[in-house]
PDB file of N, CA and C in Angstrom:
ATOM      1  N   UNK A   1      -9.896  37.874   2.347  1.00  0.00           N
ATOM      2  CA  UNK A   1     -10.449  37.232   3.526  1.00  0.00           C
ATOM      3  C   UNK A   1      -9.720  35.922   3.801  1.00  0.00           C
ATOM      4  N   UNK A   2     -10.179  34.636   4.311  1.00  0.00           N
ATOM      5  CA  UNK A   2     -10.057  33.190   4.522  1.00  0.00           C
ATOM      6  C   UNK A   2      -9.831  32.846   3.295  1.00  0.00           C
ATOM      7  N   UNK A   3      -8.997  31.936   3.120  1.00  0.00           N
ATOM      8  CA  UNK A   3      -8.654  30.832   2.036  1.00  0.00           C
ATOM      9  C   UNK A   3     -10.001  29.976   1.998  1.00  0.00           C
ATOM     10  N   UNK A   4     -10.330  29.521   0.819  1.00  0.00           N
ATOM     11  CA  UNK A   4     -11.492  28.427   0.529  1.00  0.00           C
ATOM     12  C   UNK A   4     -10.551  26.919   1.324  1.00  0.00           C
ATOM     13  N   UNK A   5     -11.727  26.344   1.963  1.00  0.00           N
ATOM     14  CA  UNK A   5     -11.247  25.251   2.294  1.00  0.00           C
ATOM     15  C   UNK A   5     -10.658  23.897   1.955  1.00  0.00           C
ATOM     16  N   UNK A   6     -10.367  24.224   0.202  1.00  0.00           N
ATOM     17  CA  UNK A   6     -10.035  23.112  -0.730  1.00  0.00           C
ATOM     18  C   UNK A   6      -8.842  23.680  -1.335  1.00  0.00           C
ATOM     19  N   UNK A   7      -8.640  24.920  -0.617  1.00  0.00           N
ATOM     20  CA  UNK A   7      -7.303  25.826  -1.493  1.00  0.00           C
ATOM     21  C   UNK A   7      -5.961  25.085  -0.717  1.00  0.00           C
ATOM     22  N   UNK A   8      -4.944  25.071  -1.419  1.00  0.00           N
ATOM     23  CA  UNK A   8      -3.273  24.733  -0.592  1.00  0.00           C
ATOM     24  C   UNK A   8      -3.588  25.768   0.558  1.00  0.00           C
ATOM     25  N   UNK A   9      -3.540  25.468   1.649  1.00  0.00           N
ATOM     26  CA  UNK A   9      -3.619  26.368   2.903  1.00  0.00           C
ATOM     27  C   UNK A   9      -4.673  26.544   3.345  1.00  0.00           C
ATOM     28  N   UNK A  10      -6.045  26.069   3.183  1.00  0.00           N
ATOM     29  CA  UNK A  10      -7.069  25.827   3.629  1.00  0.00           C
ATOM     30  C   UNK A  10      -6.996  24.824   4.478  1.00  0.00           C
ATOM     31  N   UNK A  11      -8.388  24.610   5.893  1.00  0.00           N
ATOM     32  CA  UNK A  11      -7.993  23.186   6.637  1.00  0.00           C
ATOM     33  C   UNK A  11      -8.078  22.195   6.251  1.00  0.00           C
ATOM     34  N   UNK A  12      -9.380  22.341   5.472  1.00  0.00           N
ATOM     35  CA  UNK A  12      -9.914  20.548   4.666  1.00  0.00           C
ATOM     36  C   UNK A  12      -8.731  19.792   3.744  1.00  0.00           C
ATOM     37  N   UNK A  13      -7.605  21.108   3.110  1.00  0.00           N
ATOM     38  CA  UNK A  13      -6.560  20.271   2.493  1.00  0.00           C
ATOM     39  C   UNK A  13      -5.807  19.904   3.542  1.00  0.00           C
ATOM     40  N   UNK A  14      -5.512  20.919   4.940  1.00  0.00           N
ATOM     41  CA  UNK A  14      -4.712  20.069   5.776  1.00  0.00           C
ATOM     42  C   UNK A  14      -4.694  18.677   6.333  1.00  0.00           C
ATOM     43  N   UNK A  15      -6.220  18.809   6.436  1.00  0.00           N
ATOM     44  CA  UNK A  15      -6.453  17.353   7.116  1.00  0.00           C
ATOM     45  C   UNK A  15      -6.769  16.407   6.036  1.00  0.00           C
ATOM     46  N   UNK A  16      -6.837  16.320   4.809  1.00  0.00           N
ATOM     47  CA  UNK A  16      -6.644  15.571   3.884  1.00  0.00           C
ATOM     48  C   UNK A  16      -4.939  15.044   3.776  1.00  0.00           C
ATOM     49  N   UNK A  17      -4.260  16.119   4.111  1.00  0.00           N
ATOM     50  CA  UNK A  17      -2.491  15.911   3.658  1.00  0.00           C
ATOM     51  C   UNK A  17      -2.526  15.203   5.396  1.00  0.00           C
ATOM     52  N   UNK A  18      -2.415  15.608   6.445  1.00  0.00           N
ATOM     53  CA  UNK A  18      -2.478  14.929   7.601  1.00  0.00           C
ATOM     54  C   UNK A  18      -2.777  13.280   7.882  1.00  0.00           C
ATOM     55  N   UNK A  19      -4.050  12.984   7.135  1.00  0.00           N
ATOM     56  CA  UNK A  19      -4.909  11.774   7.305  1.00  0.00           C
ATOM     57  C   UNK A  19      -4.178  10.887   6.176  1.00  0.00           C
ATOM     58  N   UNK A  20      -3.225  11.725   4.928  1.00  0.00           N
ATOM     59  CA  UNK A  20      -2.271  10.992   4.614  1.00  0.00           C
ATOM     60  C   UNK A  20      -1.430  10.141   4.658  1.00  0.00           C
ATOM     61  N   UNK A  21      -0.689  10.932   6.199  1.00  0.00           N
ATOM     62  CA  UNK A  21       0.658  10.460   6.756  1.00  0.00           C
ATOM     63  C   UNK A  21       0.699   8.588   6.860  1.00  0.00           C
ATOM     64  N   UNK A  22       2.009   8.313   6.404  1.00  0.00           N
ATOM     65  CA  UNK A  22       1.898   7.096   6.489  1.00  0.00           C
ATOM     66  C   UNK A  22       1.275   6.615   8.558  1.00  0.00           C
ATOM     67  N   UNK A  23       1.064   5.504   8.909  1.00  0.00           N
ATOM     68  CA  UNK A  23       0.217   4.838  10.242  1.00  0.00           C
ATOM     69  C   UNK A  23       1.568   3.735  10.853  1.00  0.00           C
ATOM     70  N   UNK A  24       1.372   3.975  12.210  1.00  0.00           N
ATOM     71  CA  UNK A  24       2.366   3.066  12.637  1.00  0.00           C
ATOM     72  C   UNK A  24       2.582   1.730  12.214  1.00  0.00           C
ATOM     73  N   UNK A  25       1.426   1.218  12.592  1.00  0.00           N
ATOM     74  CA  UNK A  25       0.818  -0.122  12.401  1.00  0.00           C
ATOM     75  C   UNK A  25       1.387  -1.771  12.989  1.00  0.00           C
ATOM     76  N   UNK A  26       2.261  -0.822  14.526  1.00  0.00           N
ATOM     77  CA  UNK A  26       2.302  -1.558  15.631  1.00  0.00           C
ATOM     78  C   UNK A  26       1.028  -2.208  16.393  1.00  0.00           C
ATOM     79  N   UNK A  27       0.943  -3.540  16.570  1.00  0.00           N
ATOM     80  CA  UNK A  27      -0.102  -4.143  17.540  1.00  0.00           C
ATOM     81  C   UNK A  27      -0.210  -3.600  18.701  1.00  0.00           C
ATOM     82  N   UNK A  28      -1.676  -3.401  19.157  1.00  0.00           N
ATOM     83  CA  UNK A  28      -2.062  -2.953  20.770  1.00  0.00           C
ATOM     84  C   UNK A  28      -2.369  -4.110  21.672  1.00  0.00           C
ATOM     85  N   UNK A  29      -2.083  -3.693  22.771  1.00  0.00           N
ATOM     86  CA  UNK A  29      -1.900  -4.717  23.633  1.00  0.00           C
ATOM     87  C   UNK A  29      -3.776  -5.288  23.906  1.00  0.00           C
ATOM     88  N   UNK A  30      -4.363  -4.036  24.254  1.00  0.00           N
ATOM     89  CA  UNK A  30      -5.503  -4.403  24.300  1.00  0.00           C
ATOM     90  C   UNK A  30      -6.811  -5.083  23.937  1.00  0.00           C
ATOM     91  N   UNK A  31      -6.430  -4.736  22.297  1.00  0.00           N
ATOM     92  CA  UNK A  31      -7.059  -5.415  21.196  1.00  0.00           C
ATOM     93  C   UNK A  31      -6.699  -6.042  19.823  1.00  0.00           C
ATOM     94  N   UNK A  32      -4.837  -5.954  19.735  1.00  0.00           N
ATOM     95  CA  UNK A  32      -4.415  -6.831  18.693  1.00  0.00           C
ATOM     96  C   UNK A  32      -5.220  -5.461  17.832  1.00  0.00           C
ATOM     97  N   UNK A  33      -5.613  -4.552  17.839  1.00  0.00           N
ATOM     98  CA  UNK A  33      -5.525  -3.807  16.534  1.00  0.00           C
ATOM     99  C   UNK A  33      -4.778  -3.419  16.195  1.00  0.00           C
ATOM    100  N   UNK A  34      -4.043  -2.513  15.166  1.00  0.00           N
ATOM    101  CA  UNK A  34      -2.924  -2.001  14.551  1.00  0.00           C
ATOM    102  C   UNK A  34      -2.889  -0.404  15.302  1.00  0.00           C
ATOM    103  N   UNK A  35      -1.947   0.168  15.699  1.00  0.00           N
ATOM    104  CA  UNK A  35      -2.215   1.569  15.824  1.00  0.00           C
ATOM    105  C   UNK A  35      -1.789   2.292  14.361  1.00  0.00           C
ATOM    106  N   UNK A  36      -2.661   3.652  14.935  1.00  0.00           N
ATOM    107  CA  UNK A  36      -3.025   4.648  13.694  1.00  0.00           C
ATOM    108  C   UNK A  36      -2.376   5.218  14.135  1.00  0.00           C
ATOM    109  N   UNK A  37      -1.497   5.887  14.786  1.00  0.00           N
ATOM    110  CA  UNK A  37      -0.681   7.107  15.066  1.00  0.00           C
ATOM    111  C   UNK A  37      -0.193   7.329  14.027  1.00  0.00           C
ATOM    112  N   UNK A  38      -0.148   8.314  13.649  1.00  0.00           N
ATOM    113  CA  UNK A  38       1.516   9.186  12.889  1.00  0.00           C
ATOM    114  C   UNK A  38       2.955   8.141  12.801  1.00  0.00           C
ATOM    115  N   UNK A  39       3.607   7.773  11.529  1.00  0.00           N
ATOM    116  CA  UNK A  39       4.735   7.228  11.776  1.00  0.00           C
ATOM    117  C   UNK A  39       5.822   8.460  11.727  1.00  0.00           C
ATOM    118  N   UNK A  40       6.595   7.635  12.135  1.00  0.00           N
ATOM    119  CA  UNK A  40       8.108   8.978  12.330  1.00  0.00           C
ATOM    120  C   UNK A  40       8.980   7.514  11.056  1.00  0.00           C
ATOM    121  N   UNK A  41      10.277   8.718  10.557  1.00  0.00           N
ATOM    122  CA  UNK A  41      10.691   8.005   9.383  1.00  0.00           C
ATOM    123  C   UNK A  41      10.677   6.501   9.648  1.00  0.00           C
ATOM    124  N   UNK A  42      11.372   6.124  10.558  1.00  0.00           N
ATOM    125  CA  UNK A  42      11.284   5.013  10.805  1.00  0.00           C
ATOM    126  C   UNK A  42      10.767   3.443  10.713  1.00  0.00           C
ATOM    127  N   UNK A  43       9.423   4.318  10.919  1.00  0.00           N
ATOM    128  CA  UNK A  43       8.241   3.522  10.220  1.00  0.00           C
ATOM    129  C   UNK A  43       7.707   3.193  11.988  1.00  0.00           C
ATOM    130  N   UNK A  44       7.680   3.824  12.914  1.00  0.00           N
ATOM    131  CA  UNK A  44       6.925   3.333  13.889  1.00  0.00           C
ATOM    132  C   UNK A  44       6.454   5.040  14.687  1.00  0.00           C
ATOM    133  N   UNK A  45       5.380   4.769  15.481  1.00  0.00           N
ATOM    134  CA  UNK A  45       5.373   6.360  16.163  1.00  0.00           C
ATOM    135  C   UNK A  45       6.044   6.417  17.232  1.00  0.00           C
ATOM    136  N   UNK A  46       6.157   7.352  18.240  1.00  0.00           N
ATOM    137  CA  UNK A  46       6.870   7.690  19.218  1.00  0.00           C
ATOM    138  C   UNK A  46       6.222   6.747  20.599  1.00  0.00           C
ATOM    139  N   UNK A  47       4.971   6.392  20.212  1.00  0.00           N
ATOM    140  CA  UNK A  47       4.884   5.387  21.300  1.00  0.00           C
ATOM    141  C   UNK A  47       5.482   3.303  21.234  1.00  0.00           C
ATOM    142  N   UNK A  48       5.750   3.272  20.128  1.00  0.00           N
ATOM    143  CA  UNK A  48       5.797   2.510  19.624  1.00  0.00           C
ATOM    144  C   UNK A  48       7.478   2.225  19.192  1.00  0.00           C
ATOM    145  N   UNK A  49       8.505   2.994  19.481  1.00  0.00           N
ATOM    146  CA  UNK A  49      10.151   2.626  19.565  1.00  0.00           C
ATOM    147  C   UNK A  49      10.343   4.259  18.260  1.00  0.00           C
ATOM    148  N   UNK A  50       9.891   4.992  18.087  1.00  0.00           N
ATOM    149  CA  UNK A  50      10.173   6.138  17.202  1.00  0.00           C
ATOM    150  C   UNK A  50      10.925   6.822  17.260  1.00  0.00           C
ATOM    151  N   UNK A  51      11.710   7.080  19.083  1.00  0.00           N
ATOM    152  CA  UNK A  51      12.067   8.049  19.570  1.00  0.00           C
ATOM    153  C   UNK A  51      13.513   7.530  20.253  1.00  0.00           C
ATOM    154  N   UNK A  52      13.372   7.093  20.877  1.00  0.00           N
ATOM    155  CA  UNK A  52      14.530   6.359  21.655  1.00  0.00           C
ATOM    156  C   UNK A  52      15.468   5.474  21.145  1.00  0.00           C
ATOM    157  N   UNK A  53      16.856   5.495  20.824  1.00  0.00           N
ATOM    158  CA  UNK A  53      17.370   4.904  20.072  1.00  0.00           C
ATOM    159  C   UNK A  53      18.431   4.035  21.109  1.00  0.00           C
ATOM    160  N   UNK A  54      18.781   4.629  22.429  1.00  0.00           N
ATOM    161  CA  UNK A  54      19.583   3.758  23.365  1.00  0.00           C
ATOM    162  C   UNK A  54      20.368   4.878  23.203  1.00  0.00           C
ATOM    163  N   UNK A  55      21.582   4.469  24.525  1.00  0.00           N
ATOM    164  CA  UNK A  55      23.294   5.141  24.449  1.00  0.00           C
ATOM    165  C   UNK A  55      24.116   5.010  23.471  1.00  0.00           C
ATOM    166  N   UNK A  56      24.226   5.712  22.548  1.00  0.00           N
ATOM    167  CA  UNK A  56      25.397   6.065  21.563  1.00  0.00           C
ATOM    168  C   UNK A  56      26.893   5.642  21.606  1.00  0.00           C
ATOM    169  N   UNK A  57      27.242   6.990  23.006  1.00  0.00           N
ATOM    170  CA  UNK A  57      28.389   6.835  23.284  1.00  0.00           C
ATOM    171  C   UNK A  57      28.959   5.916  24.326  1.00  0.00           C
ATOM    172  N   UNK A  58      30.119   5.712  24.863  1.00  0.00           N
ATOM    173  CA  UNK A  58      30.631   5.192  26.008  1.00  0.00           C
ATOM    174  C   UNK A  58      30.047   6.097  26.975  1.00  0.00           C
ATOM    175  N   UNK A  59      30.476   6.951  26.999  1.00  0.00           N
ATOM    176  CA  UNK A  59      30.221   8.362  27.785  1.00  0.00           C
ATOM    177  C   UNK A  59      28.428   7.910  28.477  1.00  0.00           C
ATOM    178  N   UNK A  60      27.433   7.962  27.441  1.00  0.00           N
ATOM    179  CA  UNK A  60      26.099   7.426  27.434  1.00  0.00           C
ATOM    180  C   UNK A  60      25.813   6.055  28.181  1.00  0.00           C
ATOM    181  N   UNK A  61      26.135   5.170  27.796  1.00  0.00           N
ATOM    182  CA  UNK A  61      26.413   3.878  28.477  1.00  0.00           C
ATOM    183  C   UNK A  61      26.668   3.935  30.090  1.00  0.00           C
ATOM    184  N   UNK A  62      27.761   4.579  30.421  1.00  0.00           N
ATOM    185  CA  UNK A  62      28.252   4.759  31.354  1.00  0.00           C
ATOM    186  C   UNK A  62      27.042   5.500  32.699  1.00  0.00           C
ATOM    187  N   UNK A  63      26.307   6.416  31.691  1.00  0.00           N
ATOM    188  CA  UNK A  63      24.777   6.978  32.344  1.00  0.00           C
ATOM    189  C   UNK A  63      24.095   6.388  33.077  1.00  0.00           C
ATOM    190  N   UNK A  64      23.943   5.267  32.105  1.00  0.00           N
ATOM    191  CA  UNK A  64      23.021   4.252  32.036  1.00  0.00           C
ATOM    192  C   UNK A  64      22.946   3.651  33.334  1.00  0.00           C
ATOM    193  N   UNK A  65      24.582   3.064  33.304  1.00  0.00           N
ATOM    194  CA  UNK A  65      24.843   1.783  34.096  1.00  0.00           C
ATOM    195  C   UNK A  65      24.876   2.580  35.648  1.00  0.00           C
ATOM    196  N   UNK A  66      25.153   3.601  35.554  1.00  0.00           N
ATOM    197  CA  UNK A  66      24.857   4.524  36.784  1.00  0.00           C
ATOM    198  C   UNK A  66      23.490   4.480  37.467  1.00  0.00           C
ATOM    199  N   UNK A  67      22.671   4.899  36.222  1.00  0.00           N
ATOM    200  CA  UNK A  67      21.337   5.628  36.844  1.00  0.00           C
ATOM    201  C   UNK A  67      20.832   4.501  37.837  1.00  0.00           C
ATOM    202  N   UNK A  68      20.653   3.724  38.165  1.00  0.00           N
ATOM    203  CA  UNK A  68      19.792   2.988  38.879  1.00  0.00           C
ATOM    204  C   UNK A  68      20.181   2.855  40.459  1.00  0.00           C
ATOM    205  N   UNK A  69      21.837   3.089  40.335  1.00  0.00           N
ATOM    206  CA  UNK A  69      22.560   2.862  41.357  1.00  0.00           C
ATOM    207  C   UNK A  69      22.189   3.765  42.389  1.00  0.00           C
ATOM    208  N   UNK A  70      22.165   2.752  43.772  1.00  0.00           N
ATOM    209  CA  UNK A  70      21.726   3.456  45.576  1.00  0.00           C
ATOM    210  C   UNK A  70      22.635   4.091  45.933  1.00  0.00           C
ATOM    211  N   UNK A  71      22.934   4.906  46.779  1.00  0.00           N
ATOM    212  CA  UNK A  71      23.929   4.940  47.845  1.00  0.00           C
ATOM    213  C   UNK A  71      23.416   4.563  48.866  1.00  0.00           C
ATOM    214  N   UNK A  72      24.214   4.595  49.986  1.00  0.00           N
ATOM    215  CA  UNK A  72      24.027   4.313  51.353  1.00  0.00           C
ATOM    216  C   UNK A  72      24.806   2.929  51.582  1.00  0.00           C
ATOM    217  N   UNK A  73      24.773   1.884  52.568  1.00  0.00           N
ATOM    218  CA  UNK A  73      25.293   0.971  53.349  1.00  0.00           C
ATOM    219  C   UNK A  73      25.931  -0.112  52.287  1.00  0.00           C
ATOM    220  N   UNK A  74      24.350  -0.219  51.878  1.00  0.00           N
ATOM    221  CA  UNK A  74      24.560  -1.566  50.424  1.00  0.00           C
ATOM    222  C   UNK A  74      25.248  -1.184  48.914  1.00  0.00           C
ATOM    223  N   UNK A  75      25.742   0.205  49.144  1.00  0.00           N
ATOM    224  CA  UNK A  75      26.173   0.533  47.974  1.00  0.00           C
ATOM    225  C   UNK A  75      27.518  -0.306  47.361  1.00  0.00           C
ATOM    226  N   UNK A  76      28.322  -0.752  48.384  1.00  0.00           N
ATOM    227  CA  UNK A  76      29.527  -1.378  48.087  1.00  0.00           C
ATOM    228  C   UNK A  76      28.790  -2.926  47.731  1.00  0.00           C
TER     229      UNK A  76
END
C-alpha cells in the first residue's frame, strides 16, 4: 500500500527534510522581518538576488545597452 508517514518517502519526512532547507534571511521591506523562503546555493532566494547574475558576455552587455532604446525622431 502507502509508505508510513515517518518512512524515507513518506510526506511527514518530506516536509521535515523541506522545513530543513537552509532560509534566505534577507530583510522585508514591510516589516524589517527576515524572509523564510528557500535559499538557492548562494545563500539568498530567487526573490531576493538568487537568480539573476547580470550580462556575462560582451555580446550580453551589448543587450542590455540596447533594450531600452526608442526609435522614431529622437532616436538619433
Amino acid at each position: 500500500m502507502s509508505k508510513e508517514p515517518d518512512e524515507p518517502g513518506g510526506w511527514r519526512y518530506a516536509l521535515l527534510t523541506a522545513d530543513a532547507a537552509p532560509r534566505c534571511g534577507a530583510r522585508r521591506k514591510t516589516d524589517g522581518e527576515a524572509c523564510r523562503a528557500p535559499a538557492m546555493p548562494n545563500g539568498r532566494c530567487h526573490k531576493h538576488g538568487g537568480t539573476a547574475t547580470g550580462p556575462r558576455t560582451a555580446e550580453g552587455r551589448e543587450r542590455c545597452l540596447a533594450a531600452p532604446w526608442k526609435h522614431g525622431a529622437r532616436a538619433r
